[in-house]
Structure formats: structure tokens, C-alpha cells
C-alpha atoms as a PDB file:
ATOM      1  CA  UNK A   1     145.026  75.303  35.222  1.00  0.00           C
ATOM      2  CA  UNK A   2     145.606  71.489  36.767  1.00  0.00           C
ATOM      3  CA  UNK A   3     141.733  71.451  36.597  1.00  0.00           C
ATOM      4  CA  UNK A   4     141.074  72.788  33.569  1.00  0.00           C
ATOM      5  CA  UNK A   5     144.082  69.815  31.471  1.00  0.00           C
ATOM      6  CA  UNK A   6     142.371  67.361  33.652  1.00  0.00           C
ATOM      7  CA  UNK A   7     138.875  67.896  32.446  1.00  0.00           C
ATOM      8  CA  UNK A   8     140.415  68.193  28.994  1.00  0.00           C
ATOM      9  CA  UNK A   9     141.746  65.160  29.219  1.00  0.00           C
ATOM     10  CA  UNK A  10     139.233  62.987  30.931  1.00  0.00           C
ATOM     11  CA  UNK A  11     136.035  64.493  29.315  1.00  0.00           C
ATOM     12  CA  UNK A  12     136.382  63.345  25.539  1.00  0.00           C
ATOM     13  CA  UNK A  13     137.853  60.173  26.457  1.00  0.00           C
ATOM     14  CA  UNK A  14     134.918  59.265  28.610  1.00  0.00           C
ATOM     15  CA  UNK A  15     132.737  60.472  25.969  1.00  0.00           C
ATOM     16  CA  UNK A  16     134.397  58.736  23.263  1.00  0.00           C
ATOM     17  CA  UNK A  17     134.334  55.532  25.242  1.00  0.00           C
ATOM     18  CA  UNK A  18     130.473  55.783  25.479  1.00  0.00           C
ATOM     19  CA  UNK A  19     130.067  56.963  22.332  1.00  0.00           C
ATOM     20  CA  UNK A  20     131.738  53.403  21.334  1.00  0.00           C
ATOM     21  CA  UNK A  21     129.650  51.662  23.646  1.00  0.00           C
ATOM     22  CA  UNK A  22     126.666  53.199  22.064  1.00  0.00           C
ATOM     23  CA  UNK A  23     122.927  52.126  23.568  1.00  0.00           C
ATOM     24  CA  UNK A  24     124.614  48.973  25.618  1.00  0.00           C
ATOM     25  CA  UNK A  25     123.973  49.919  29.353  1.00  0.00           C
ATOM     26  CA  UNK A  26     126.946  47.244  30.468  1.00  0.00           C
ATOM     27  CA  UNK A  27     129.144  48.113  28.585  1.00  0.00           C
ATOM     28  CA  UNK A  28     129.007  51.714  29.460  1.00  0.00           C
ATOM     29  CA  UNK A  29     129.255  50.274  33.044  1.00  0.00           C
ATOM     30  CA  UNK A  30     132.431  48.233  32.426  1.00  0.00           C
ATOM     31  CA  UNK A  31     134.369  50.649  30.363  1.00  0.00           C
ATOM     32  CA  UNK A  32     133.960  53.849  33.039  1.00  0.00           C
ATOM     33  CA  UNK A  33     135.215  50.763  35.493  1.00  0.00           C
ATOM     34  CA  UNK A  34     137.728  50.023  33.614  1.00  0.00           C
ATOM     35  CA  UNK A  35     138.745  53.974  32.992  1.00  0.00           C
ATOM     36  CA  UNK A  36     138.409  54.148  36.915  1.00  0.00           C
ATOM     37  CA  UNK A  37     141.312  51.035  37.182  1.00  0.00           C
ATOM     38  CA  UNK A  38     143.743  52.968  34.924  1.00  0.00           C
ATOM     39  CA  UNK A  39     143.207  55.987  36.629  1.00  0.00           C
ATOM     40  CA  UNK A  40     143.695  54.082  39.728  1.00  0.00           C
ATOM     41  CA  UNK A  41     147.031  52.128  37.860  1.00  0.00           C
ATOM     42  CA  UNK A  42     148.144  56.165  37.891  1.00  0.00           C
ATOM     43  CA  UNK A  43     147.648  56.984  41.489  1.00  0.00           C
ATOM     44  CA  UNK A  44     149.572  53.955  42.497  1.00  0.00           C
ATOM     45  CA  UNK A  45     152.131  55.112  40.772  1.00  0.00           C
ATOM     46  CA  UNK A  46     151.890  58.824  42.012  1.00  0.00           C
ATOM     47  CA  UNK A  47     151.776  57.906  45.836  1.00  0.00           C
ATOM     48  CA  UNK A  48     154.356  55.453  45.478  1.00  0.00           C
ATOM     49  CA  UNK A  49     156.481  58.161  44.296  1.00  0.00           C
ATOM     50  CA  UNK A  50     155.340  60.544  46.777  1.00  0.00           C
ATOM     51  CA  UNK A  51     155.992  57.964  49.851  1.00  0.00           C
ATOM     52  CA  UNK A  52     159.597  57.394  48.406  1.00  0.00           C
ATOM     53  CA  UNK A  53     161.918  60.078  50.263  1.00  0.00           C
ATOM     54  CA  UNK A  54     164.923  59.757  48.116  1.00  0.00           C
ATOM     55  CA  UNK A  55     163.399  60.492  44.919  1.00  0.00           C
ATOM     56  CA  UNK A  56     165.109  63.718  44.356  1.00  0.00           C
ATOM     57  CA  UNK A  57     168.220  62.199  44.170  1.00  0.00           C
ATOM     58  CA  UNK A  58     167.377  61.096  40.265  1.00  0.00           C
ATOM     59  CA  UNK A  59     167.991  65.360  39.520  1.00  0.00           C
ATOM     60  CA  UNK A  60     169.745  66.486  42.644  1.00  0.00           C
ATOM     61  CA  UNK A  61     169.859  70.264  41.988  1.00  0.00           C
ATOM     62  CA  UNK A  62     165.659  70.601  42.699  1.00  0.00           C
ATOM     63  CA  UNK A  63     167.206  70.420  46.753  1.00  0.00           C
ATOM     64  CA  UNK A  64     168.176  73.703  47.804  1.00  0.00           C
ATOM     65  CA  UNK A  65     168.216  75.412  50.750  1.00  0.00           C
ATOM     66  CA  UNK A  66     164.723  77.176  50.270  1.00  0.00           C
ATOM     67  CA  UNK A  67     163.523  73.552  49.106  1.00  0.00           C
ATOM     68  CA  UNK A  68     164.586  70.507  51.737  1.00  0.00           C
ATOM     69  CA  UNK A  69     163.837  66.978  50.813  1.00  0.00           C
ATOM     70  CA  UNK A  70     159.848  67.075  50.860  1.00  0.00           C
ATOM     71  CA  UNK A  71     159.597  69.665  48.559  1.00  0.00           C
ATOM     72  CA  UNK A  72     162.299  68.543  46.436  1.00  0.00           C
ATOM     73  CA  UNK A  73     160.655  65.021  46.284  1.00  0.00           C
ATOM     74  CA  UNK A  74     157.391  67.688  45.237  1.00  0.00           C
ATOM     75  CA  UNK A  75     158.998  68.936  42.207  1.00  0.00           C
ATOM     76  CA  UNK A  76     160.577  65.221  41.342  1.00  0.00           C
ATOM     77  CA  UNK A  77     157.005  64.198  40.810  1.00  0.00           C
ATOM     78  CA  UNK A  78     155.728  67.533  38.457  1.00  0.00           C
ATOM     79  CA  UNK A  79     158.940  67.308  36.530  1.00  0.00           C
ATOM     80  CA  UNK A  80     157.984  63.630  36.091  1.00  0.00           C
ATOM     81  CA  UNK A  81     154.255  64.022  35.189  1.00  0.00           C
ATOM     82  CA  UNK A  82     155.048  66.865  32.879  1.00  0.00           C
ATOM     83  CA  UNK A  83     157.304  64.590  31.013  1.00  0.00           C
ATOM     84  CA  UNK A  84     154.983  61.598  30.971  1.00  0.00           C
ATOM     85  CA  UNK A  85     152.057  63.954  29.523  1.00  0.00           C
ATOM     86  CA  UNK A  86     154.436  65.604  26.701  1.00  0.00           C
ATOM     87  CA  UNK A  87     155.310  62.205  25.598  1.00  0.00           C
ATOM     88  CA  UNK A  88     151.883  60.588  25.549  1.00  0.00           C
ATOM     89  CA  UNK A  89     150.281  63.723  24.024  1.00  0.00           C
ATOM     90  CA  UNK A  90     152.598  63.607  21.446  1.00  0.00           C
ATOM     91  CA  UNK A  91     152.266  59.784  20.933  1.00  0.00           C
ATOM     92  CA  UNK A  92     148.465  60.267  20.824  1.00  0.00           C
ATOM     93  CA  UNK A  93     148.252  62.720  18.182  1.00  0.00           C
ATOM     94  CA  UNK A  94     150.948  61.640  15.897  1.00  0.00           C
ATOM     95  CA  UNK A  95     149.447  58.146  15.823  1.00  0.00           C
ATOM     96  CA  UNK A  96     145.814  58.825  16.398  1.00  0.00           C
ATOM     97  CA  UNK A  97     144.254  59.362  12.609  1.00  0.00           C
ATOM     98  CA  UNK A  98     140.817  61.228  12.733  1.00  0.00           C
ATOM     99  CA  UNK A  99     138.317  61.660   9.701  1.00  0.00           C
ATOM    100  CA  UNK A 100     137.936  64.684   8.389  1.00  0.00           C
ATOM    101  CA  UNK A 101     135.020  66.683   8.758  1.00  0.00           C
ATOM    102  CA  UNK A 102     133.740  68.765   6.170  1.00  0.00           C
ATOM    103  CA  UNK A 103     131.293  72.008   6.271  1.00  0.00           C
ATOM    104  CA  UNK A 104     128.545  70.261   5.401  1.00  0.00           C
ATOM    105  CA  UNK A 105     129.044  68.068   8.459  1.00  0.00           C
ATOM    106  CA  UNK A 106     129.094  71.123  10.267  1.00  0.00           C
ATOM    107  CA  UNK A 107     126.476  72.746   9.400  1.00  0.00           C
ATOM    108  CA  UNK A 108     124.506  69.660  10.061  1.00  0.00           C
ATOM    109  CA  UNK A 109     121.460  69.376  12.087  1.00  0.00           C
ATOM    110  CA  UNK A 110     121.849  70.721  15.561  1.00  0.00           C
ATOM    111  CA  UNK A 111     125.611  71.153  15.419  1.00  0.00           C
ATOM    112  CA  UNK A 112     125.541  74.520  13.615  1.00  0.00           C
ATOM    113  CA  UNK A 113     124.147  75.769  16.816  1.00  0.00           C
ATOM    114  CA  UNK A 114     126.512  77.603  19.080  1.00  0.00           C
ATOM    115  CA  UNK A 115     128.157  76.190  22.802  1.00  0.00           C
ATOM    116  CA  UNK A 116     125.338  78.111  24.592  1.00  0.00           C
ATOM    117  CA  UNK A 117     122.919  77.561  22.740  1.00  0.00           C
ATOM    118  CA  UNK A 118     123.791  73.974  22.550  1.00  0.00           C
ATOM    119  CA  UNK A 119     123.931  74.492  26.877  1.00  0.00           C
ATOM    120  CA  UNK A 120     120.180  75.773  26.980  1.00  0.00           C
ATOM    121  CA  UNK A 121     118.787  73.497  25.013  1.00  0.00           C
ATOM    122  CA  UNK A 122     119.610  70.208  26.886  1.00  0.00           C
ATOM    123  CA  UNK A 123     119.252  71.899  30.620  1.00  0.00           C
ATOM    124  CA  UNK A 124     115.804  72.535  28.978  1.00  0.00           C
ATOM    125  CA  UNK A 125     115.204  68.716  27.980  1.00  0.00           C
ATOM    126  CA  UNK A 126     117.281  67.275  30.854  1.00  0.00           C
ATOM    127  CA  UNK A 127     115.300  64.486  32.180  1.00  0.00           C
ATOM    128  CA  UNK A 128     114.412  63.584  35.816  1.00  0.00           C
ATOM    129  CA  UNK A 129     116.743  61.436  36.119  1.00  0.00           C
ATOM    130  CA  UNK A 130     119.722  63.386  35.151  1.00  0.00           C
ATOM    131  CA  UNK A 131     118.583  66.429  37.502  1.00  0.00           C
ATOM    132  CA  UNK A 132     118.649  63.469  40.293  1.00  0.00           C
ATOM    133  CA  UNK A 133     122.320  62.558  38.868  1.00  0.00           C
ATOM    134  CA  UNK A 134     123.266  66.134  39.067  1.00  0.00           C
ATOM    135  CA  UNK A 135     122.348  66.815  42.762  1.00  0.00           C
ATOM    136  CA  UNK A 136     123.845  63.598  43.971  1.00  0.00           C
ATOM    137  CA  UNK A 137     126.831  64.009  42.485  1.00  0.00           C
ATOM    138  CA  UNK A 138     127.173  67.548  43.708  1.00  0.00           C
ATOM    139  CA  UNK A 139     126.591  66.185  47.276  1.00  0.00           C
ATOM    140  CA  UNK A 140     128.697  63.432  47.068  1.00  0.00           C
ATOM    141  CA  UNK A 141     131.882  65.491  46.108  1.00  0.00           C
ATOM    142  CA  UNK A 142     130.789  67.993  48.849  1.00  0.00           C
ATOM    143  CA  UNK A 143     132.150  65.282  51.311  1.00  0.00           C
ATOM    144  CA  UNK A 144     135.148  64.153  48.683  1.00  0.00           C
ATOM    145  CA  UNK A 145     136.779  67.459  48.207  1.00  0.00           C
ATOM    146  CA  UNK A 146     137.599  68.185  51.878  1.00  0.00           C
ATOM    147  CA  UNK A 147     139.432  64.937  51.772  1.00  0.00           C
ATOM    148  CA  UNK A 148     141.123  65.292  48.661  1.00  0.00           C
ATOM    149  CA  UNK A 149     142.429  68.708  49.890  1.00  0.00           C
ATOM    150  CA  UNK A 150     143.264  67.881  53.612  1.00  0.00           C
ATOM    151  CA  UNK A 151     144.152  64.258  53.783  1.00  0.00           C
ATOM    152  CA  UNK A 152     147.709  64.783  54.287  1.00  0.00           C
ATOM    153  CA  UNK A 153     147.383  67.803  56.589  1.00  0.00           C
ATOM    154  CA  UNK A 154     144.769  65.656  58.274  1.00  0.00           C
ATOM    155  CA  UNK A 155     147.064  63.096  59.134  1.00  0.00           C
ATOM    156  CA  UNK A 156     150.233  65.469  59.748  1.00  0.00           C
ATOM    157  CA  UNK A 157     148.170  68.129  61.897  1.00  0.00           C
ATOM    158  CA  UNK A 158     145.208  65.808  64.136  1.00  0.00           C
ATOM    159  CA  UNK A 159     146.891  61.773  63.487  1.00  0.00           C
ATOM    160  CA  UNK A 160     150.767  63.214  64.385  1.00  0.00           C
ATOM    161  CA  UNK A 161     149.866  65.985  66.436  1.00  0.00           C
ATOM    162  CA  UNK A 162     152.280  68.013  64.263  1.00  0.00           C
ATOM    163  CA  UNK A 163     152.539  71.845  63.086  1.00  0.00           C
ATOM    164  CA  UNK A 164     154.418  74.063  60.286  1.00  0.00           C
ATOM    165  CA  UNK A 165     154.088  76.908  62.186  1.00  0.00           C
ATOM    166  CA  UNK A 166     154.818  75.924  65.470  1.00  0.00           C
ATOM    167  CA  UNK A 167     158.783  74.894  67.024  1.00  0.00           C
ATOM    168  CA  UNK A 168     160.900  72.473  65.738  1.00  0.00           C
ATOM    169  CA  UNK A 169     159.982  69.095  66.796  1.00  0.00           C
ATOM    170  CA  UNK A 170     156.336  69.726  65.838  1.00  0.00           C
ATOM    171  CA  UNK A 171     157.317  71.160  62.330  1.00  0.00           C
ATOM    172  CA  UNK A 172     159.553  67.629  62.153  1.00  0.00           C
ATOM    173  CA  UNK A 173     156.078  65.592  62.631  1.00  0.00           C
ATOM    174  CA  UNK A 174     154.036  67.526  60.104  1.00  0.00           C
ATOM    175  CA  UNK A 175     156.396  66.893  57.541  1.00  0.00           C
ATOM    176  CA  UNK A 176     156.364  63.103  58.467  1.00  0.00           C
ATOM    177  CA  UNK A 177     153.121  62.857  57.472  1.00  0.00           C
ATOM    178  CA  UNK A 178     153.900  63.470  53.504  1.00  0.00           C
ATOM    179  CA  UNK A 179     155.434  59.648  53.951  1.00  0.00           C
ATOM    180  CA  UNK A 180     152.682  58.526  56.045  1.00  0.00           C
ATOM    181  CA  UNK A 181     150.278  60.394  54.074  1.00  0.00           C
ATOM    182  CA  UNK A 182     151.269  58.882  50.737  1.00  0.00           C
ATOM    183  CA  UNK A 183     151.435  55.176  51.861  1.00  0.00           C
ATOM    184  CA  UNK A 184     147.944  55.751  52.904  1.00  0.00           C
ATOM    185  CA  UNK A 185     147.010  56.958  49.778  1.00  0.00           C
ATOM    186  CA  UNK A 186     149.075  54.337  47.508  1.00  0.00           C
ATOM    187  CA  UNK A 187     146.865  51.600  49.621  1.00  0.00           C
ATOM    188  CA  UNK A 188     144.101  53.598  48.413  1.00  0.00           C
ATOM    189  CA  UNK A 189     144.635  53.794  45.195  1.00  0.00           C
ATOM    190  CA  UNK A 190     145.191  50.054  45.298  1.00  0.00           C
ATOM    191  CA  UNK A 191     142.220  48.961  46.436  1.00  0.00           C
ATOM    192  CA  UNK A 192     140.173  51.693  43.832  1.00  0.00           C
ATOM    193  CA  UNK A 193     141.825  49.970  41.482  1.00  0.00           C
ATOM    194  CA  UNK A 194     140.637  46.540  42.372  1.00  0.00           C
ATOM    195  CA  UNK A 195     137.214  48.119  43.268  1.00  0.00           C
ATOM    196  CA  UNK A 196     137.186  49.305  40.290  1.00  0.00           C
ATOM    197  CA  UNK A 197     137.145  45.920  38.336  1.00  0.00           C
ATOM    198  CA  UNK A 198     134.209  44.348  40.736  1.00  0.00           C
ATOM    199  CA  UNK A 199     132.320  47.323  40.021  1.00  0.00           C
ATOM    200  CA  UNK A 200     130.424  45.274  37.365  1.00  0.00           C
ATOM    201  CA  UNK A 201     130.095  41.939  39.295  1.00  0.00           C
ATOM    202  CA  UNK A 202     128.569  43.852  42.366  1.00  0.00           C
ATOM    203  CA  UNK A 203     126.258  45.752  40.157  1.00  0.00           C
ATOM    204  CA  UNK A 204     125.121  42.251  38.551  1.00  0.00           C
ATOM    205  CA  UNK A 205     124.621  40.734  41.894  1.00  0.00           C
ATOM    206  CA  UNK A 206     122.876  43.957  43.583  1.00  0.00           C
ATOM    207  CA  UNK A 207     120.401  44.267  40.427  1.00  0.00           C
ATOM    208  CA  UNK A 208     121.662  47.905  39.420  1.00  0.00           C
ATOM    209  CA  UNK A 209     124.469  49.905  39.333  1.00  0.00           C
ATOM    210  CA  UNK A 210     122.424  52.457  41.422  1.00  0.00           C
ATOM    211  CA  UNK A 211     122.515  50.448  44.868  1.00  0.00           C
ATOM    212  CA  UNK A 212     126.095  49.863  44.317  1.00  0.00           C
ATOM    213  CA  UNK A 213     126.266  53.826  43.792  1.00  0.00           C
ATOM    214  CA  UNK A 214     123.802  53.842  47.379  1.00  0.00           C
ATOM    215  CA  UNK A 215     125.913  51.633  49.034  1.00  0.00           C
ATOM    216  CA  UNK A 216     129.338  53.455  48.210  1.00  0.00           C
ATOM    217  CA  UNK A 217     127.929  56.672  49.528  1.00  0.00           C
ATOM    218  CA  UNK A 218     126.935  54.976  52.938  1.00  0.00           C
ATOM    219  CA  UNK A 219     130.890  54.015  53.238  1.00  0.00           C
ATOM    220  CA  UNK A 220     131.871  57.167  53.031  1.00  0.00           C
ATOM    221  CA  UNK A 221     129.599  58.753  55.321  1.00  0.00           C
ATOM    222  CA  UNK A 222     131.362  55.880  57.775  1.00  0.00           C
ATOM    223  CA  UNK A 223     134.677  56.586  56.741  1.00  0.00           C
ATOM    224  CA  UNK A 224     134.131  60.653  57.223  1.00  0.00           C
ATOM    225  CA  UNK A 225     132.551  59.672  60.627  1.00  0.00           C
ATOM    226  CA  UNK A 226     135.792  57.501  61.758  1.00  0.00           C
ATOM    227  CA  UNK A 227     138.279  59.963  60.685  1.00  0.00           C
ATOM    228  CA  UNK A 228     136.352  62.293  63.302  1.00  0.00           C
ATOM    229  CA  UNK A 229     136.604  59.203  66.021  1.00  0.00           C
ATOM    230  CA  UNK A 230     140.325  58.633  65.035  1.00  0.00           C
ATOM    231  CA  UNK A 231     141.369  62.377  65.349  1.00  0.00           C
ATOM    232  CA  UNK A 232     139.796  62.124  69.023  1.00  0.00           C
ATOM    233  CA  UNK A 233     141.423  58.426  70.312  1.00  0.00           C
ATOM    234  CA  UNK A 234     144.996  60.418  68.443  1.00  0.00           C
ATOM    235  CA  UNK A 235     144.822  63.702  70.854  1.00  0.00           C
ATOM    236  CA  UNK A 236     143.639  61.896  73.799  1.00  0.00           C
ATOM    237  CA  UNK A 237     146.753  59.389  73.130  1.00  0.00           C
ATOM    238  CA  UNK A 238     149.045  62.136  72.334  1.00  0.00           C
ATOM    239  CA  UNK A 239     148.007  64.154  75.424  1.00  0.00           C
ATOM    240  CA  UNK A 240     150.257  67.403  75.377  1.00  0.00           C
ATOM    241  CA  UNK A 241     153.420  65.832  75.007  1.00  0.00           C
ATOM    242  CA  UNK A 242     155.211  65.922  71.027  1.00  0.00           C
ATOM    243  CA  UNK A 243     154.886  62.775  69.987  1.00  0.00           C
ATOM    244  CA  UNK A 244     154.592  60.378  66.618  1.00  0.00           C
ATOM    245  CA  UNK A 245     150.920  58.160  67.349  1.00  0.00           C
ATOM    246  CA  UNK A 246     151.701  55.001  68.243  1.00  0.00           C
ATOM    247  CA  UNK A 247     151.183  52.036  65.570  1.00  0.00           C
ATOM    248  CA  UNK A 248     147.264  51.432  66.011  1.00  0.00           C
ATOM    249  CA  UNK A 249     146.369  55.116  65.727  1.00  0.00           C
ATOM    250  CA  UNK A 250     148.897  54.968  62.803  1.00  0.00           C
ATOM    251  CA  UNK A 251     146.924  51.774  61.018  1.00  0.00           C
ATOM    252  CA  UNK A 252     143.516  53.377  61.600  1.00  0.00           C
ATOM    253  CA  UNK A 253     144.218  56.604  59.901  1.00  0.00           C
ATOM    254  CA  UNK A 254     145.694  53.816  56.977  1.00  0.00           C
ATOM    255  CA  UNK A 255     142.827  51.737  57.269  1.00  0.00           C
ATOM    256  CA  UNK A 256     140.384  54.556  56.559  1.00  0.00           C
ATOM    257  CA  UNK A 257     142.285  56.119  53.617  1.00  0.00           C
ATOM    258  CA  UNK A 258     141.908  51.743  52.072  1.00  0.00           C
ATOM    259  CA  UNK A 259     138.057  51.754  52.036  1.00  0.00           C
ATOM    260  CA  UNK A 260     137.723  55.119  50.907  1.00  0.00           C
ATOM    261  CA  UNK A 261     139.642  53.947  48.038  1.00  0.00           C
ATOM    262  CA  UNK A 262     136.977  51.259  47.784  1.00  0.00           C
ATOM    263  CA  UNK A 263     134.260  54.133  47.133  1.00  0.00           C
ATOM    264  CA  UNK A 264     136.108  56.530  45.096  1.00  0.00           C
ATOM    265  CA  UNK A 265     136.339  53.592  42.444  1.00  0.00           C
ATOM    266  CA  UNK A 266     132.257  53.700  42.429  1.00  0.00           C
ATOM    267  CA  UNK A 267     132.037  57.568  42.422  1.00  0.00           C
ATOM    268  CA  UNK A 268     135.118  57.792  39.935  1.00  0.00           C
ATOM    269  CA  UNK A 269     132.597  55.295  37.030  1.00  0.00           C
ATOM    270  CA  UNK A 270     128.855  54.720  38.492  1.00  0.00           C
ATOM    271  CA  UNK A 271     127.674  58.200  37.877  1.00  0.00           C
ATOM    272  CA  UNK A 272     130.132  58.998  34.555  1.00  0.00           C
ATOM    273  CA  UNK A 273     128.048  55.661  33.522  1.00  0.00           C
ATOM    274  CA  UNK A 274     124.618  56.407  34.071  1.00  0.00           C
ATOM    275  CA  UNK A 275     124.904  60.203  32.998  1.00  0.00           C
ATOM    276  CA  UNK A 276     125.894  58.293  29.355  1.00  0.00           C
ATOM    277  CA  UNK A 277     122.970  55.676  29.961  1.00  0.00           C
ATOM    278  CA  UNK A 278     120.262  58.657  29.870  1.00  0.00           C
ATOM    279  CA  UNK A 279     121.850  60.439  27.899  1.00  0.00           C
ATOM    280  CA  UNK A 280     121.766  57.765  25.422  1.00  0.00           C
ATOM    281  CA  UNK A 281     118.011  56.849  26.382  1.00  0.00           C
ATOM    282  CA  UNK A 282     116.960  60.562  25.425  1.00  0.00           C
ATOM    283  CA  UNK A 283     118.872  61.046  22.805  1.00  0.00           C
ATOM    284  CA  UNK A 284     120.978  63.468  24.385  1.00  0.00           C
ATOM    285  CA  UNK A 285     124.725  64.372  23.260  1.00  0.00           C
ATOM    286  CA  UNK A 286     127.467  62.284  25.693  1.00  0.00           C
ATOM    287  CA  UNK A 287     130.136  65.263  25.269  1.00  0.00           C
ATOM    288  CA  UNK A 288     127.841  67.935  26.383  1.00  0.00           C
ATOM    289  CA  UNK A 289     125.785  65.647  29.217  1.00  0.00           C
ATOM    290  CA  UNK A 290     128.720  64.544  30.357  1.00  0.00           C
ATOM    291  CA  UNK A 291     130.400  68.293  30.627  1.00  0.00           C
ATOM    292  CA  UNK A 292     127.239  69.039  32.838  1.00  0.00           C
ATOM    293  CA  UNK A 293     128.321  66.195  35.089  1.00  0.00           C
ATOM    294  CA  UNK A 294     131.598  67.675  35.473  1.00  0.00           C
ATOM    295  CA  UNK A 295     130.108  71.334  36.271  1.00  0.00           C
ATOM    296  CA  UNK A 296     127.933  69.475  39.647  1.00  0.00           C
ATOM    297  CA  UNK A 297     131.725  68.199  40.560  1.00  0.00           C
ATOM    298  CA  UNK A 298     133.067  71.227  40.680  1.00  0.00           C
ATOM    299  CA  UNK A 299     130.689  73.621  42.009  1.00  0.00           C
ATOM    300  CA  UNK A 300     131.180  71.963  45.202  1.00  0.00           C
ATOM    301  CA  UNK A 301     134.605  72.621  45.476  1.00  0.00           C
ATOM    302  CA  UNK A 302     133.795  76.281  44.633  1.00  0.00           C
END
């Protein structure tokens, strides 16, 4: 259901944004950058909020004693992001005017056709390009969503040498790495966010948005590579004895989660930007090209 409000969310305003942008190919560039550093802005905020222990104290009754301070801290940050959505959401369409759209508008052209219909057509008229977009994207996010899923248990389970299910002190370093884990990700989000704005310099200077795209993917095929390199210099430090790492295993695991933040800012706007360029070049819808797009994200994750 998380999936399903996010893709609500994000898909018509990225589609809207390139629908303002029209046929200009840099300024579809800058404004899925700039979508990328507010998203970004929003993560900072998240992990920051996740990193802070005490942040159940605002509403003390969400600690119990089937919830201790971690999950507590958990439902602190739902409660909050529920709240933040009502109030926007209700902002946005109370203030937001639209124009009216009458039946003939409807029944206009190629809109009168239904969803599916709609579907088959453009897979049919999909051009090279967008097939290429399509099948890098899906193999980009193949690497992505094991990262987005298991970077905390990553760095509670290999970097601390912790376990949930196993005695006491190792349960008490698995749940140190929700702290550790969430610094690590607030640096990340920082630097996506200033990624994110010299997305369109770096693009200028390599020619192309695509090499920058090229490039991005070679750091994380780096970064995946060093978190395997890490894990091994953390159990060969940590030996058999219970242990936190020490403070260089510690800023490694850190370090990694900062430049991946670097190339989630490129994989969070390049290809949102050049699925509207083509689609704008063939004259194909931005809603519907860019709903494609989101289908090669998540069959991966299937």
C-alpha cells in the first residue's frame, strides 16, 4: 500500500513537471534534478529522525513493553509522516484550482480509448530507445533494491556482528545499528541532495546526461563491491568475540552509504528525464511512458 501512495504521488507530479517543460530537453533535466533534491530535502529529514533515539518522548505512550525505544522511535516517525501527508494533501487540493474538462474533451482523439488499450498501443510504438531505458533501469534497481531493503540489517548483522535471534549482548548490537544505520543514511541523503543539483552541470560538462547516467552505474557497482570487502575486514576484526567494530570499520560502512547517495541522485532524475525526452520526441503521452518506467522499477523488486 506504501508503494502503491508513493507512485501516486510521484507519477503525476513528474509528469506534470515535464508536461510544463514541454519539448526543452534541459529543462526536463533540471526539474527531475531538482524533484530528486526535494526528495532528498525529505530523507534528510526522515533519517535524522530515525538516528534521534529520544524521539518517542514527543507522545510517550507509543513505548510499551511489547514496543522498547527502537520501535517506539518506529511509530514516532509513521505517526509523523501520516500527519505531514494529511496536511499537505489537504493544502494541495483545497488550493490547487484545475480546469474543468468537459465530454467533448473526453471523447477527444485518442483519450476515449480505454487504460489497456491506451497500454498496447504505446508498447507497440515504443521506440528503441525507450526499450534500452526500460532494461537499464530494470537492472539498475536489481542492485538498488537489496540495499534499500537490507542496509540497516547489513550494518547491524555483518558491520556489528550483531543478531535478533541470538543472546542478549548480540540482540543489544543489532539494535545499535538502527542509530548507526540512520546516520549513514542521513549522510546519504545529504549528499543526493547536493548530487542532485550538479546533476545538470556534470551532464553539460560530460556532453549528455547519458554518461553521467554510465558513470553513476559504475559507482555503484564499486560501492556494492566494497560493502562485500567491508563485511570481510568487519568479521575478520570482530573474530568470535561480541563486539561493536571499531571506528574505521564503522566510517567505511558510513563512507559507502555517502557515495551511494551520490548515485541514487542520478538514478532518482537521469532516467525519469530521458523517458520524458523520447517520449516527447515521439509524440508519446508523459503520464503513460512514464508509468511504464515505473513498472521496469518494480519488477525487479518482485
Amino acid at each position: 500500500m506504501l508503494d502503491v501512495a508513493s507512485n501516486t504521488l510521484q507519477g503525476p507530479c513528474r509528469a506534470f513537471l515535464a508536461d510544463l517543460c514541454g519539448s526543452n530537453h534541459s529543462k526536463i533535466s533540471a526539474s527531475n534534478a531538482f524533484f530528486s533534491f526535494f526528495m532528498a530535502v525529505g530523507n534528510v529529514l526522515g533519517y535524522a529522525a530515525g538516528s534521534y533515539s529520544m524521539l518517542y518522548k514527543i507522545l510517550p505512550f507509543t513505548k510499551t513493553d511489547a514496543c522498547d525505544i527502537y520501535c517506539a522511535n518506529l511509530e514516532m516517525c509513521f505517526i509523523c509522516s501520516i500527519l505531514f501527508l494529511i496536511i499537505l494533501t489537504t493544502i494541495a487540493v483545497t488550493i490547487a484550482k484545475e480546469t474543468s474538462i468537459t465530454q467533448e474533451d473526453v471523447n477527444h482523439g485518442s483519450e476515449s480509448m480505454l487504460f489497456s488499450g491506451q497500454l498496447c498501443s504505446s508498447l507497440k510504438t515504443l521506440s528503441k530507445p525507450m526499450w534500452i531505458l526500460f532494461a537499464v533501469t530494470a537492472l539498475n534497481w536489481i542492485g538498488w533494491f537489496p540495499f534499500t531493503l537490507y542496509d540497516t540489517d547489513w550494518m547491524g548483522r555483518e558491520i556489528y556482528g550483531g543478531n535478533p535471534d541470538g543472546n542478549a549482548a548480540q540482540a543489544k548490537l543489532y539494535d545499535q545499528r538502527v542509530s548507526a544505520g540512520s546516520l549513514g543514511l542521513m549522510v546519504y541523503a545529504v549528499n543526493l541532495g547536493f548530487m542532485s543539483l550538479a546533476i545538470e552541470p556534470m551532464a553539460k560538462c560530460l556532453g549528455h546526461v547519458k554518461r553521467v547516467w554510465g558513470l553513476g552505474n559504475l559507482v555503484l557497482a564499486i560501492c556494492l563491491a566494497m560493502m562485500v570487502v567491508v563485511t570481510k575486514i568487519a568479521d575478520k576484526a570482530r573474530g568470535a568475540a561480541v563486539q561493536p567494530p571499531d571506528s574505521n570499520i564503522k566510517a567505511s560502512a558510513i563512507a559507502i552509504f555517502a557515495v551511494l547517495g551520490i548515485q541514487h541522485a542520478v538514478t532518482y532524475s537521469i532516467p525519469f528525464a530521458l523517458s520524458s525526452i523520447y517520449s516527447s520526441s515521439s509524440g508519446s503521452g508523459q503520464g503513460l511512458s512514464l508509468g511504464l518506467l515505473n513498472v521496469s522499477i518494480y519488477i525487479p523488486q518482485d
